[in-house]
PDB file of N, CA and C in Angstrom:
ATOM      1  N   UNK A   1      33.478 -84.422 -43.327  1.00  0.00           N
ATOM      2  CA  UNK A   1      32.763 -83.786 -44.344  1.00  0.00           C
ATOM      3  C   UNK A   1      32.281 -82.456 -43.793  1.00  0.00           C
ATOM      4  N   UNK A   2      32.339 -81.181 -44.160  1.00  0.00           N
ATOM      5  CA  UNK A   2      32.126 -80.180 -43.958  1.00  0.00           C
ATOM      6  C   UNK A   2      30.573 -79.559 -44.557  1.00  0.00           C
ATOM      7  N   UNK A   3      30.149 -79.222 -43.861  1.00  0.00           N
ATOM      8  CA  UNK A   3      28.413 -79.266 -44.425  1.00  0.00           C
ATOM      9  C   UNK A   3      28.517 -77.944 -44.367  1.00  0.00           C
ATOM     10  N   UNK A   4      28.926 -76.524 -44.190  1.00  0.00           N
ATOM     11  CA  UNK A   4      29.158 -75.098 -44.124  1.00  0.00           C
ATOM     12  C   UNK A   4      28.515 -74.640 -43.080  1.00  0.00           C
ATOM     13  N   UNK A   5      28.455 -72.979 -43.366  1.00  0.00           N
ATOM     14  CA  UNK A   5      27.707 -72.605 -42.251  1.00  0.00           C
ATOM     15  C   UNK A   5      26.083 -72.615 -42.492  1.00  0.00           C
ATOM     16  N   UNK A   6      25.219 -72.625 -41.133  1.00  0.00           N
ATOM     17  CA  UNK A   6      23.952 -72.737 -41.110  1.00  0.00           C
ATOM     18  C   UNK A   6      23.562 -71.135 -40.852  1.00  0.00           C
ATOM     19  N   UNK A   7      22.595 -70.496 -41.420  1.00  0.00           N
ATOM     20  CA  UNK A   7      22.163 -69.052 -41.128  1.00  0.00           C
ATOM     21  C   UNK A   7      20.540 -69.111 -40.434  1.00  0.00           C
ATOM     22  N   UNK A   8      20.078 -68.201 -39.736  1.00  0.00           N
ATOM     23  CA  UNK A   8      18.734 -68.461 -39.442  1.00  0.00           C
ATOM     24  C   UNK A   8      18.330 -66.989 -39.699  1.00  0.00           C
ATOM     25  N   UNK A   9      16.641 -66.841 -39.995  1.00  0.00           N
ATOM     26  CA  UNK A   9      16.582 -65.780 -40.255  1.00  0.00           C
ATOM     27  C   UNK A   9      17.039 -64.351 -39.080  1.00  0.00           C
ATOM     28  N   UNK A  10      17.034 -63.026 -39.641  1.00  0.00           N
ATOM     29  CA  UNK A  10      18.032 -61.969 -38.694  1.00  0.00           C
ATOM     30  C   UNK A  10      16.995 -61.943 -37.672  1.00  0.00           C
ATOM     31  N   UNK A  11      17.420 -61.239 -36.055  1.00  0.00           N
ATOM     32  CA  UNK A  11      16.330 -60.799 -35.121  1.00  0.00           C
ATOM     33  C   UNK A  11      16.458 -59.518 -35.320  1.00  0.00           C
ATOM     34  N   UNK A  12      15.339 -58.828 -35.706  1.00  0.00           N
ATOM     35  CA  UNK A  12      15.430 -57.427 -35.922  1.00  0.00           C
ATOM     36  C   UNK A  12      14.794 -56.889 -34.432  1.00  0.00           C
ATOM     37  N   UNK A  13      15.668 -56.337 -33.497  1.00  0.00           N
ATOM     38  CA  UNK A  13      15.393 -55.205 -32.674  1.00  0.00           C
ATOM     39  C   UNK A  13      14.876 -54.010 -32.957  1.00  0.00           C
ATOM     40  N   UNK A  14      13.852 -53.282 -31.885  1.00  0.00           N
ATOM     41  CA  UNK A  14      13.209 -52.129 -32.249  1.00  0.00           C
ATOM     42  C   UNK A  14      14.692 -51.028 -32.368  1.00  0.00           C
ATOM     43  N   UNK A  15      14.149 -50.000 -33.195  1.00  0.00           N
ATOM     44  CA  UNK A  15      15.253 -48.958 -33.828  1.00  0.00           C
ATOM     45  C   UNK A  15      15.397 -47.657 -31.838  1.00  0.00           C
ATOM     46  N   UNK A  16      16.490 -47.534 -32.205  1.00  0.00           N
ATOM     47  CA  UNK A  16      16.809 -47.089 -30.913  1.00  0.00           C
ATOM     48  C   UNK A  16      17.454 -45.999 -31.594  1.00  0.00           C
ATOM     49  N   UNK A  17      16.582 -44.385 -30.788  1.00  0.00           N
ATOM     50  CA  UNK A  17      16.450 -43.199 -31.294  1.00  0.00           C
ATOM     51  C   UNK A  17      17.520 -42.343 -30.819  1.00  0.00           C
ATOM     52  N   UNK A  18      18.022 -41.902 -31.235  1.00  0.00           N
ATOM     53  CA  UNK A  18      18.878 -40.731 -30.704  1.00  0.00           C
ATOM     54  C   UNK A  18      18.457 -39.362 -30.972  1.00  0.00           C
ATOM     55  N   UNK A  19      18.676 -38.608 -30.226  1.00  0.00           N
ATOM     56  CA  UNK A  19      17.733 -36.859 -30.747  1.00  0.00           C
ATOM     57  C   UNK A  19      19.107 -35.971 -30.199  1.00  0.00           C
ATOM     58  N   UNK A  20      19.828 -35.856 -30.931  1.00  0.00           N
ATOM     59  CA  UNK A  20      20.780 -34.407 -30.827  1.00  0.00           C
ATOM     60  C   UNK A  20      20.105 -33.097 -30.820  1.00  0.00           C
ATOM     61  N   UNK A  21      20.519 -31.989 -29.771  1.00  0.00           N
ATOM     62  CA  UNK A  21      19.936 -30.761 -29.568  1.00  0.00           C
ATOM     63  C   UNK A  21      21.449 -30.170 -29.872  1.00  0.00           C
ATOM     64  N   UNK A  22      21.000 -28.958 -30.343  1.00  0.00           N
ATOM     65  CA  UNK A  22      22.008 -27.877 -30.873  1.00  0.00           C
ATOM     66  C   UNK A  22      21.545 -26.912 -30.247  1.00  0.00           C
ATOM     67  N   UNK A  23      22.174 -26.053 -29.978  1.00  0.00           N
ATOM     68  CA  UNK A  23      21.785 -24.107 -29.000  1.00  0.00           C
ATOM     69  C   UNK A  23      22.690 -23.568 -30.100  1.00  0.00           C
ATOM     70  N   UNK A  24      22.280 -22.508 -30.111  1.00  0.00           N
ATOM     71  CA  UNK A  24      22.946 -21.573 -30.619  1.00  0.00           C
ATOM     72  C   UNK A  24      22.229 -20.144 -30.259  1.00  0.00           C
ATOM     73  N   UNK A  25      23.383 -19.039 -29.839  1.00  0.00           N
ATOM     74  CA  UNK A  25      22.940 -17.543 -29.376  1.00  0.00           C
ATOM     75  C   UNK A  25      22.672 -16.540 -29.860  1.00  0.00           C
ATOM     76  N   UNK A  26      21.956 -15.661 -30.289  1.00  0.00           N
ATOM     77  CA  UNK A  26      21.672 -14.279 -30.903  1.00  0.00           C
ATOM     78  C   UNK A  26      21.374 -13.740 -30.293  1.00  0.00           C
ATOM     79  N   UNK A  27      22.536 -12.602 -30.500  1.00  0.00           N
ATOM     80  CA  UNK A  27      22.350 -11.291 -29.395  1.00  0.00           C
ATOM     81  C   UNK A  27      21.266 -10.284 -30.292  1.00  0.00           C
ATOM     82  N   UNK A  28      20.861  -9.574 -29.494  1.00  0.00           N
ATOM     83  CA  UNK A  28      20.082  -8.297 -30.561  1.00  0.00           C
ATOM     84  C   UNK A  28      20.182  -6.908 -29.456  1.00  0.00           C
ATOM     85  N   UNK A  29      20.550  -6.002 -30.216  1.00  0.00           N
ATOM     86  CA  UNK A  29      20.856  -5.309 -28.911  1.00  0.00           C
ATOM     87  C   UNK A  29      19.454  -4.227 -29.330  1.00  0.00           C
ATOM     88  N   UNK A  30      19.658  -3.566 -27.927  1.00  0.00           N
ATOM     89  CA  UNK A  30      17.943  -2.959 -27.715  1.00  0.00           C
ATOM     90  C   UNK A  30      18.747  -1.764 -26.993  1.00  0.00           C
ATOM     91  N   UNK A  31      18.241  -0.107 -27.906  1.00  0.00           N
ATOM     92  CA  UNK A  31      19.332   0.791 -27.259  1.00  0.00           C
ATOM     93  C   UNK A  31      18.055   1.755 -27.058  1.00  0.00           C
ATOM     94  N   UNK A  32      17.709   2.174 -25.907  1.00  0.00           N
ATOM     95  CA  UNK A  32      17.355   3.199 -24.900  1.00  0.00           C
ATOM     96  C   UNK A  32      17.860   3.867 -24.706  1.00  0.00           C
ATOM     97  N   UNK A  33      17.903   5.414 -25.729  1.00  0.00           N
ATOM     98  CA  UNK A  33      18.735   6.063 -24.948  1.00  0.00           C
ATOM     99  C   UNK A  33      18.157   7.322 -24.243  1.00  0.00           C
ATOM    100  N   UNK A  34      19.159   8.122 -23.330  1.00  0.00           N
ATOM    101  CA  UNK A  34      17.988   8.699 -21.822  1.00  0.00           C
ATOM    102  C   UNK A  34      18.825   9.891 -21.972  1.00  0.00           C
ATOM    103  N   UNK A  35      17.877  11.137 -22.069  1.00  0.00           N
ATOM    104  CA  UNK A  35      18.346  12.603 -22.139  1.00  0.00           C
ATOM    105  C   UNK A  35      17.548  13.013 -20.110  1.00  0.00           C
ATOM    106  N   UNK A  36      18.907  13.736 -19.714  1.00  0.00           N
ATOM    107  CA  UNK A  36      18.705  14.382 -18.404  1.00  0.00           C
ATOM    108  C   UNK A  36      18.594  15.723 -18.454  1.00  0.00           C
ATOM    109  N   UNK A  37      17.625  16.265 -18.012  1.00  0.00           N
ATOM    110  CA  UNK A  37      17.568  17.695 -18.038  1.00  0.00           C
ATOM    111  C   UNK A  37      17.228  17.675 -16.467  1.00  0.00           C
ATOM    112  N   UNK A  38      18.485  19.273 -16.018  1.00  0.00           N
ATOM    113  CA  UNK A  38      18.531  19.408 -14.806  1.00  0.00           C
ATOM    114  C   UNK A  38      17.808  20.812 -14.468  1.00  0.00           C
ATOM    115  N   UNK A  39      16.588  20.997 -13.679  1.00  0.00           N
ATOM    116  CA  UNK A  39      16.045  22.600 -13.625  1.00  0.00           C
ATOM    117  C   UNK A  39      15.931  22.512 -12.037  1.00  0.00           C
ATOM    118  N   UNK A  40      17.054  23.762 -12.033  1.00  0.00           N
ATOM    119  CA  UNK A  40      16.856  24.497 -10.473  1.00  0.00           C
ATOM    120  C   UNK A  40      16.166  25.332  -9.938  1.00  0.00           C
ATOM    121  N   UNK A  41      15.733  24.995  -8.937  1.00  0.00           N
ATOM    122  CA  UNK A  41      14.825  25.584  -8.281  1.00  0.00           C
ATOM    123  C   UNK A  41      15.342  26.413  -7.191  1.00  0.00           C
ATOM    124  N   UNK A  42      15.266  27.640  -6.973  1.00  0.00           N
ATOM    125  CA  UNK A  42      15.341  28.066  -5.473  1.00  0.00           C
ATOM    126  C   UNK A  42      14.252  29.411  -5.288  1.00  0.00           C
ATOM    127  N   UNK A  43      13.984  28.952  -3.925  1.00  0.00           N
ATOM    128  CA  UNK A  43      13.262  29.620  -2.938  1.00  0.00           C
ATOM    129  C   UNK A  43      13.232  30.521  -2.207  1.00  0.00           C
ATOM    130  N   UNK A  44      12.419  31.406  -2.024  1.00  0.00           N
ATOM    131  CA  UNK A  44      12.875  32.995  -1.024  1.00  0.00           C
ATOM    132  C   UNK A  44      11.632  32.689  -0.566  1.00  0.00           C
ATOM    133  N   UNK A  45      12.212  32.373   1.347  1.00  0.00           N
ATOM    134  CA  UNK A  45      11.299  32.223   1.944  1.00  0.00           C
ATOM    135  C   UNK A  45      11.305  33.746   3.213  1.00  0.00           C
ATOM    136  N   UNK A  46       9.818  34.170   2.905  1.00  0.00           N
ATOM    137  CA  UNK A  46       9.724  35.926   3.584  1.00  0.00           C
ATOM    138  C   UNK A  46       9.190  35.044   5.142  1.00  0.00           C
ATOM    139  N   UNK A  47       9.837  34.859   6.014  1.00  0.00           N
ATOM    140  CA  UNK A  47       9.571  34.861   7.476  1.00  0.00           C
ATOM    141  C   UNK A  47       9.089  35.795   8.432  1.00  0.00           C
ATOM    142  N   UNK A  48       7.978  36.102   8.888  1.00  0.00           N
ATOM    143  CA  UNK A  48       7.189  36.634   9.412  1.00  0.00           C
ATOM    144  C   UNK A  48       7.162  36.776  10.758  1.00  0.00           C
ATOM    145  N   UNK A  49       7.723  37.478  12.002  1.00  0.00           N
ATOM    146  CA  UNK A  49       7.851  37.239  13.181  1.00  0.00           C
ATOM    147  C   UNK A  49       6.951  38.224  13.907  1.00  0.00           C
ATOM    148  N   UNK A  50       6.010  37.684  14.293  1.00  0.00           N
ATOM    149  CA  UNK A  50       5.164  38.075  15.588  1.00  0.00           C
ATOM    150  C   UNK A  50       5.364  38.159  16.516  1.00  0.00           C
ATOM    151  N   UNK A  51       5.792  39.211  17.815  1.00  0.00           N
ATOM    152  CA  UNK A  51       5.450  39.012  19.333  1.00  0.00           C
ATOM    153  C   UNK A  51       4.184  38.108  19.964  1.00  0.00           C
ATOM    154  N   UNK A  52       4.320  37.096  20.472  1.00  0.00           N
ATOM    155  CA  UNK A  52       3.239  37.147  21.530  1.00  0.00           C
ATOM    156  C   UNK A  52       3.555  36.584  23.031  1.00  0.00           C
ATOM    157  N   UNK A  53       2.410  36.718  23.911  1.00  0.00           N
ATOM    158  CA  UNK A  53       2.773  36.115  24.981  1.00  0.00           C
ATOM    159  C   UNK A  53       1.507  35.479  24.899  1.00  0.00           C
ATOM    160  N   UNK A  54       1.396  34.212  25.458  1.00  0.00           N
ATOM    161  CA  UNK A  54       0.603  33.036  26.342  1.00  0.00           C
ATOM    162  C   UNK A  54       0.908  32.196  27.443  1.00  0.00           C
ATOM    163  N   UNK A  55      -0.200  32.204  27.771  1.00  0.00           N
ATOM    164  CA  UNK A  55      -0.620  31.209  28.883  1.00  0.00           C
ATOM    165  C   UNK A  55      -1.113  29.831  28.776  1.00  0.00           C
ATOM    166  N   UNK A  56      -0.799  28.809  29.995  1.00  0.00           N
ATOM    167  CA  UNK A  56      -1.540  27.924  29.795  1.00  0.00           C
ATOM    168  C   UNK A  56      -2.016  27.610  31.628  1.00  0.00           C
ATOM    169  N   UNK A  57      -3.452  26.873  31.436  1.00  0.00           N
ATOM    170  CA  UNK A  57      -3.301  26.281  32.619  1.00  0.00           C
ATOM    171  C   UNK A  57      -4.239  24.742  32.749  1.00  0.00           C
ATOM    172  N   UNK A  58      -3.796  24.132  33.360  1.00  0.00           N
ATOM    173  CA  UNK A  58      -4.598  22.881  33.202  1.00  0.00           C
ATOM    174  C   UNK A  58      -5.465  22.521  34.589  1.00  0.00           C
ATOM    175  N   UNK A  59      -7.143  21.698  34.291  1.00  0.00           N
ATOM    176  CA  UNK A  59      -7.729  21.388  35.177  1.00  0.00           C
ATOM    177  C   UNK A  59      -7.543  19.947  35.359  1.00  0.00           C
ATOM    178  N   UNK A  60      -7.661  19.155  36.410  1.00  0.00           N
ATOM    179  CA  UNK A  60      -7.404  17.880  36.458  1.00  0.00           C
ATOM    180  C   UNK A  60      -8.642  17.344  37.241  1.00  0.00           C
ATOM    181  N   UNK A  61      -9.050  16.250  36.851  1.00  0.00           N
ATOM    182  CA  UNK A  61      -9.656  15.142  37.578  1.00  0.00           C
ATOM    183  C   UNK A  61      -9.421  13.823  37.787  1.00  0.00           C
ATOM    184  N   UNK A  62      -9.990  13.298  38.259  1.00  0.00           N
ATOM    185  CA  UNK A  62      -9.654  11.832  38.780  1.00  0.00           C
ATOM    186  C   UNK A  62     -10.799  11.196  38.527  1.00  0.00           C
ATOM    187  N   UNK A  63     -10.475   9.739  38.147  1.00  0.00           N
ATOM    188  CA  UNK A  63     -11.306   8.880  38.177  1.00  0.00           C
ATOM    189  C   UNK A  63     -11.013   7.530  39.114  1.00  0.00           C
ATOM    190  N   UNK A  64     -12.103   6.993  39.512  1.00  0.00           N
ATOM    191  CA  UNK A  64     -12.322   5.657  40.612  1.00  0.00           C
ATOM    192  C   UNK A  64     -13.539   4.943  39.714  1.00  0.00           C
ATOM    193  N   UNK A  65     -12.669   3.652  39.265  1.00  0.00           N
ATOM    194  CA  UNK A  65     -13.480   2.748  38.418  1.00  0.00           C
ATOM    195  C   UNK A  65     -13.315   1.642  38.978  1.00  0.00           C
ATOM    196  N   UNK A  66     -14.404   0.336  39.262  1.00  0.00           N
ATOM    197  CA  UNK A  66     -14.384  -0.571  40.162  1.00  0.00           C
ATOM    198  C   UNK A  66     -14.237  -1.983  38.875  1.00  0.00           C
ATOM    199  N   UNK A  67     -12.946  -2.035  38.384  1.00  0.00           N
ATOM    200  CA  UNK A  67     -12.454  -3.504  37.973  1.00  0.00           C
ATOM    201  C   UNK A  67     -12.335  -4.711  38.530  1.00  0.00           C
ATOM    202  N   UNK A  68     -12.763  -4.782  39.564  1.00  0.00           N
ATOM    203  CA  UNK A  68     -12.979  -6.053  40.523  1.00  0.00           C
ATOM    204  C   UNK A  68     -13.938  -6.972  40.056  1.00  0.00           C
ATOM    205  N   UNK A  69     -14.374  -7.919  41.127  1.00  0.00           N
ATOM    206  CA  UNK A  69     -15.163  -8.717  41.095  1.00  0.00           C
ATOM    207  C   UNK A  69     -16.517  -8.100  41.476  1.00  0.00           C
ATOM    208  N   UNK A  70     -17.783  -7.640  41.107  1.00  0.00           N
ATOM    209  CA  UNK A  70     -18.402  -6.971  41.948  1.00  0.00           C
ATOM    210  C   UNK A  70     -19.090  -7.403  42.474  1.00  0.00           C
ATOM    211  N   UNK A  71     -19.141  -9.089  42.829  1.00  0.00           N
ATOM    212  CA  UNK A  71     -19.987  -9.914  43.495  1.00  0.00           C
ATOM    213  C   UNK A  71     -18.691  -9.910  44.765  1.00  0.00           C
ATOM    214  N   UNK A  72     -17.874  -9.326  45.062  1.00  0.00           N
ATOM    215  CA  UNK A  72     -16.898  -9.744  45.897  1.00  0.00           C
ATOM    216  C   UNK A  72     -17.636  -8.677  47.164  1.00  0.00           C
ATOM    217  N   UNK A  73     -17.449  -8.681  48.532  1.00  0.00           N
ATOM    218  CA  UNK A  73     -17.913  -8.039  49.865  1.00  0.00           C
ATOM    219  C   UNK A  73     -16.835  -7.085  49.789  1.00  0.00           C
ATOM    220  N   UNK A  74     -17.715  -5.884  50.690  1.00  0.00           N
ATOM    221  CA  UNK A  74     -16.482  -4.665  50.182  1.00  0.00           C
ATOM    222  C   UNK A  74     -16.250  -3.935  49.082  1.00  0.00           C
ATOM    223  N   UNK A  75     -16.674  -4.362  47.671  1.00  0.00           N
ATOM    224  CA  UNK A  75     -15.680  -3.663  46.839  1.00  0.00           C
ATOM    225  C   UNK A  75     -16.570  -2.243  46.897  1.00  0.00           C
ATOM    226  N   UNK A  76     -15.418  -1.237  45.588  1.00  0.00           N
ATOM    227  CA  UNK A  76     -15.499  -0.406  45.530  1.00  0.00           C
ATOM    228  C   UNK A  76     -16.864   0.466  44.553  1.00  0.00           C
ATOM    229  N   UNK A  77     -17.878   1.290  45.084  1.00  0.00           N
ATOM    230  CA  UNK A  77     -18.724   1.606  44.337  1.00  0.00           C
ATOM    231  C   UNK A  77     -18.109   2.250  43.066  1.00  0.00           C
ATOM    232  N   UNK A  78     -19.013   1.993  41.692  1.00  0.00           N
ATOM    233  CA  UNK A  78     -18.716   2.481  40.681  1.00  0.00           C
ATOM    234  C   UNK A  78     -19.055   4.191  40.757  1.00  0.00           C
ATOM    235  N   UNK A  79     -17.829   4.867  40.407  1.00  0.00           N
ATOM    236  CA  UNK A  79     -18.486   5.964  40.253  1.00  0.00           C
ATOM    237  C   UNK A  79     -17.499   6.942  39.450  1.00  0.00           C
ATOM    238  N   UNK A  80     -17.857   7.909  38.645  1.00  0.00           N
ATOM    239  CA  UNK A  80     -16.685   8.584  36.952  1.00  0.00           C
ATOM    240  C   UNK A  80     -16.215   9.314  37.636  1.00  0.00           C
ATOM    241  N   UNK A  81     -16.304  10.224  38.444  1.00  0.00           N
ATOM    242  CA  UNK A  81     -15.503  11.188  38.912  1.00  0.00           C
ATOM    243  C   UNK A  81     -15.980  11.905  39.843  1.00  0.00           C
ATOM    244  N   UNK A  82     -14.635  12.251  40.927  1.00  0.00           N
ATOM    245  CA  UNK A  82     -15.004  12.497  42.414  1.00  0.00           C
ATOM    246  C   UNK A  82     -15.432  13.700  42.520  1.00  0.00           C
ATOM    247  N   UNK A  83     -16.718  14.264  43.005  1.00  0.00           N
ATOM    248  CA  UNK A  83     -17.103  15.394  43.445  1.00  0.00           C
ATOM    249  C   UNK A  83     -16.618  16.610  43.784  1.00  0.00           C
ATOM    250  N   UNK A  84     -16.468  17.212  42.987  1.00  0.00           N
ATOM    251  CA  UNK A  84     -15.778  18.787  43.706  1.00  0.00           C
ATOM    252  C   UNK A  84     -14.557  19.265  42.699  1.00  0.00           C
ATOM    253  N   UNK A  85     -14.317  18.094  42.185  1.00  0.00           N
ATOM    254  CA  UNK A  85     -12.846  18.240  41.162  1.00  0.00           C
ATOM    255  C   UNK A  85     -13.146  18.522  39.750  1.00  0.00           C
ATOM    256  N   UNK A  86     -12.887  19.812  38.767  1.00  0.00           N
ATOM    257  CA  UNK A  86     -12.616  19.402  37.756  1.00  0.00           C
ATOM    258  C   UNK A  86     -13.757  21.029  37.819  1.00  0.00           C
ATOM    259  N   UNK A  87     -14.062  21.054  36.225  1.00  0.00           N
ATOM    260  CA  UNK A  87     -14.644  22.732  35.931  1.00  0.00           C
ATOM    261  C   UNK A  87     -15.749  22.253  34.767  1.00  0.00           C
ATOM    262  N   UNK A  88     -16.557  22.727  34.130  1.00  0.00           N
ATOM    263  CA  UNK A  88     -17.292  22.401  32.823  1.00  0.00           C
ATOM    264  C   UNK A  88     -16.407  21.514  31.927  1.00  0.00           C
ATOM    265  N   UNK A  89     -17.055  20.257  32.560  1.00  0.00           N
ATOM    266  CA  UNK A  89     -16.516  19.333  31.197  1.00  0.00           C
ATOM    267  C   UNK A  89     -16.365  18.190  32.064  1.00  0.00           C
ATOM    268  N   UNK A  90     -15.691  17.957  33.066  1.00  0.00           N
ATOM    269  CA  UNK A  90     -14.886  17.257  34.014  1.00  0.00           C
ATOM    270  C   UNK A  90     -15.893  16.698  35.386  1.00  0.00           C
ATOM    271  N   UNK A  91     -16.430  17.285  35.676  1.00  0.00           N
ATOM    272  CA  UNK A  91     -17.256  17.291  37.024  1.00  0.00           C
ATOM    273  C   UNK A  91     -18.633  16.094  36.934  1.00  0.00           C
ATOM    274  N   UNK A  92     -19.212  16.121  37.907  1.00  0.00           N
ATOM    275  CA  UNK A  92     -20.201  15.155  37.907  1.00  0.00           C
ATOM    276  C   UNK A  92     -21.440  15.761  37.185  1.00  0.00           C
ATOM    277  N   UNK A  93     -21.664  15.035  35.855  1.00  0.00           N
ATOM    278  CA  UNK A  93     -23.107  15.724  35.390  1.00  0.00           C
ATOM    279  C   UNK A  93     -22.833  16.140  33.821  1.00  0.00           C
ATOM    280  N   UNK A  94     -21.357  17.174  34.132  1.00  0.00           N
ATOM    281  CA  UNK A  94     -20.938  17.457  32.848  1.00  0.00           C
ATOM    282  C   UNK A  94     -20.562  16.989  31.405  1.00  0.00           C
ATOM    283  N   UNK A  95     -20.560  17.835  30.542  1.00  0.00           N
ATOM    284  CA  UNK A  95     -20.540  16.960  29.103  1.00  0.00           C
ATOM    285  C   UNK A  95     -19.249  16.446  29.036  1.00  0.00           C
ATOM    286  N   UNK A  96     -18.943  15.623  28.226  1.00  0.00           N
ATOM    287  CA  UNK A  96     -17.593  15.255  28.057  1.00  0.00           C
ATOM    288  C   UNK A  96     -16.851  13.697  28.535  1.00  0.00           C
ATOM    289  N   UNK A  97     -16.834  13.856  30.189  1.00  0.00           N
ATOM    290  CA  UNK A  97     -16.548  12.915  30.851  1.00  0.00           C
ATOM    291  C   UNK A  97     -17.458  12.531  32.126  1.00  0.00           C
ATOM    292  N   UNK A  98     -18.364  13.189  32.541  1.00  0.00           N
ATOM    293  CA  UNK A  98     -19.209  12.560  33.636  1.00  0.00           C
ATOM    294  C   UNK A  98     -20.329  11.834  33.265  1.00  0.00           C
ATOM    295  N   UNK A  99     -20.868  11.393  34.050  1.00  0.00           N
ATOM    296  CA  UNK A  99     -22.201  10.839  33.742  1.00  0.00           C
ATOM    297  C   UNK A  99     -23.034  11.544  33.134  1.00  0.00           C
ATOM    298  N   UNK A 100     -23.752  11.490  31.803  1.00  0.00           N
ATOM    299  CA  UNK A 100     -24.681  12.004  31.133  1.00  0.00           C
ATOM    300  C   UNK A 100     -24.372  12.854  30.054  1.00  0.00           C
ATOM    301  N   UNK A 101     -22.761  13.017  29.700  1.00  0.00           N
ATOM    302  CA  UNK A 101     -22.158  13.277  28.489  1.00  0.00           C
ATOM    303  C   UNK A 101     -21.854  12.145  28.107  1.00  0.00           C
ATOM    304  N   UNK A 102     -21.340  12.226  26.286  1.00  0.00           N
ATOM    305  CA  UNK A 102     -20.654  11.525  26.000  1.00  0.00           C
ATOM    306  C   UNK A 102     -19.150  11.239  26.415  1.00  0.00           C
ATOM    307  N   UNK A 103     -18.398  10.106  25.952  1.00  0.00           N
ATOM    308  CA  UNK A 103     -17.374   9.860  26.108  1.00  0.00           C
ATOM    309  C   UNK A 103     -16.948   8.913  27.080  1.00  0.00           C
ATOM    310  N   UNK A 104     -16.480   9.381  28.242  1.00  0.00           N
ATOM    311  CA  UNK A 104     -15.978   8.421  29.161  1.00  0.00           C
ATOM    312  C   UNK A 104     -17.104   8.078  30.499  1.00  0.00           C
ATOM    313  N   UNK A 105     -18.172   8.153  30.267  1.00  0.00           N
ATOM    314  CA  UNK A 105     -19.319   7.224  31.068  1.00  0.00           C
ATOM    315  C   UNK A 105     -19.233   6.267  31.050  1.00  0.00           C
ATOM    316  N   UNK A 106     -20.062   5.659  32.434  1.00  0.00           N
ATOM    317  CA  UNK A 106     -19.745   3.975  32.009  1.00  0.00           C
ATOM    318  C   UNK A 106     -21.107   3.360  30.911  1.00  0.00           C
ATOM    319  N   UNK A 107     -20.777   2.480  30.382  1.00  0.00           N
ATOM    320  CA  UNK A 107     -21.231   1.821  29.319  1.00  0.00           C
ATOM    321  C   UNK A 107     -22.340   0.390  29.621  1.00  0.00           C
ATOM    322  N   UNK A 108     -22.819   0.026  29.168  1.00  0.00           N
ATOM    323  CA  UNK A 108     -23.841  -1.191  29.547  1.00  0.00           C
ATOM    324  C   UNK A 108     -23.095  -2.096  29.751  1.00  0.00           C
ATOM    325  N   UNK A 109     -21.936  -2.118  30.281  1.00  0.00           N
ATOM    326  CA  UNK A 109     -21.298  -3.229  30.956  1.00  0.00           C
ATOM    327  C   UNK A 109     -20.383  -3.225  32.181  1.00  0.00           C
ATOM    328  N   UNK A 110     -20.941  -1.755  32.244  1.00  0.00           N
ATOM    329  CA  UNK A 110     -20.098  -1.349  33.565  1.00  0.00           C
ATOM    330  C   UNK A 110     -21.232  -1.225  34.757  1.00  0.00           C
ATOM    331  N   UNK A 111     -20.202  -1.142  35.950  1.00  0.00           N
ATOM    332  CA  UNK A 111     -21.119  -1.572  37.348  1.00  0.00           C
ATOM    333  C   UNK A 111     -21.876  -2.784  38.209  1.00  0.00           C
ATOM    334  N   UNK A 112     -22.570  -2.848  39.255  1.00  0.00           N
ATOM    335  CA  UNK A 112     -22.405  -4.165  39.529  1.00  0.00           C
ATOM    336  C   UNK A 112     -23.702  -4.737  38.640  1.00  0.00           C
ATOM    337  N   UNK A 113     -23.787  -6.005  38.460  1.00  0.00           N
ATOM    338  CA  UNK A 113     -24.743  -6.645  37.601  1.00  0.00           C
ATOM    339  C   UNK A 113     -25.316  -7.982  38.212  1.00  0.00           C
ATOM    340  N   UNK A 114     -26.995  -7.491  37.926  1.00  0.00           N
ATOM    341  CA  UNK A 114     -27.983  -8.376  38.750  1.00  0.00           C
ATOM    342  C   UNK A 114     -27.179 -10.324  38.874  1.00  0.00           C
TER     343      UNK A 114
END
């Protein structure tokens, strides 16, 4: 005896999305256009020639600076520049570079220290 088919109610699954993307291109054109103007320039240069004669002459000094240890026996006394050498500017005393100008004197950290 054939009793047919049996049905049960459907299983409905959640809906499953698809999302198609499309591109599409538009050109737009963008026109700049550029005028050159060329202006020349030239120069007349008046050169000026002078005779002269000069001289030069240079004074030199020396310096003896004590970079050592100055707790070490022996070393060398601090002192800016050697006696006898050098003209206004240079010499012992003078402005510039000896003791009691500016510039190359020694500084509160130079010499031996208590």
């Amino acid at each position: 005896m054939y009793l047919g088919t049996n049905f049960t109610p459907p299983v409905i699954h959640p809906t499953n999305q698809i999302v198609n993307h499309t591109f599409s291109t538009t050109v737009v054109p963008h026109i700049h256009p550029t005028h050159v103007t060329t202006v020349n320039h030239h120069m007349y240069q008046h050169k000026h020639y002078c005779c002269e004669t000069a001289s030069c002459c240079e004074d030199v000094c020396s310096q003896h600076i004590n970079c050592c240890n100055p707790c070490a026996p022996g070393g060398m006394p601090v002192a800016n520049a050697m006696p006898g050498f050098g003209g206004p500017g240079f010499g012992m005393g003078g402005p510039g570079f000896g003791p009691g100008g500016p510039g190359f004197a020694p500084g509160p950290f130079m010499g031996p220290r208590p």
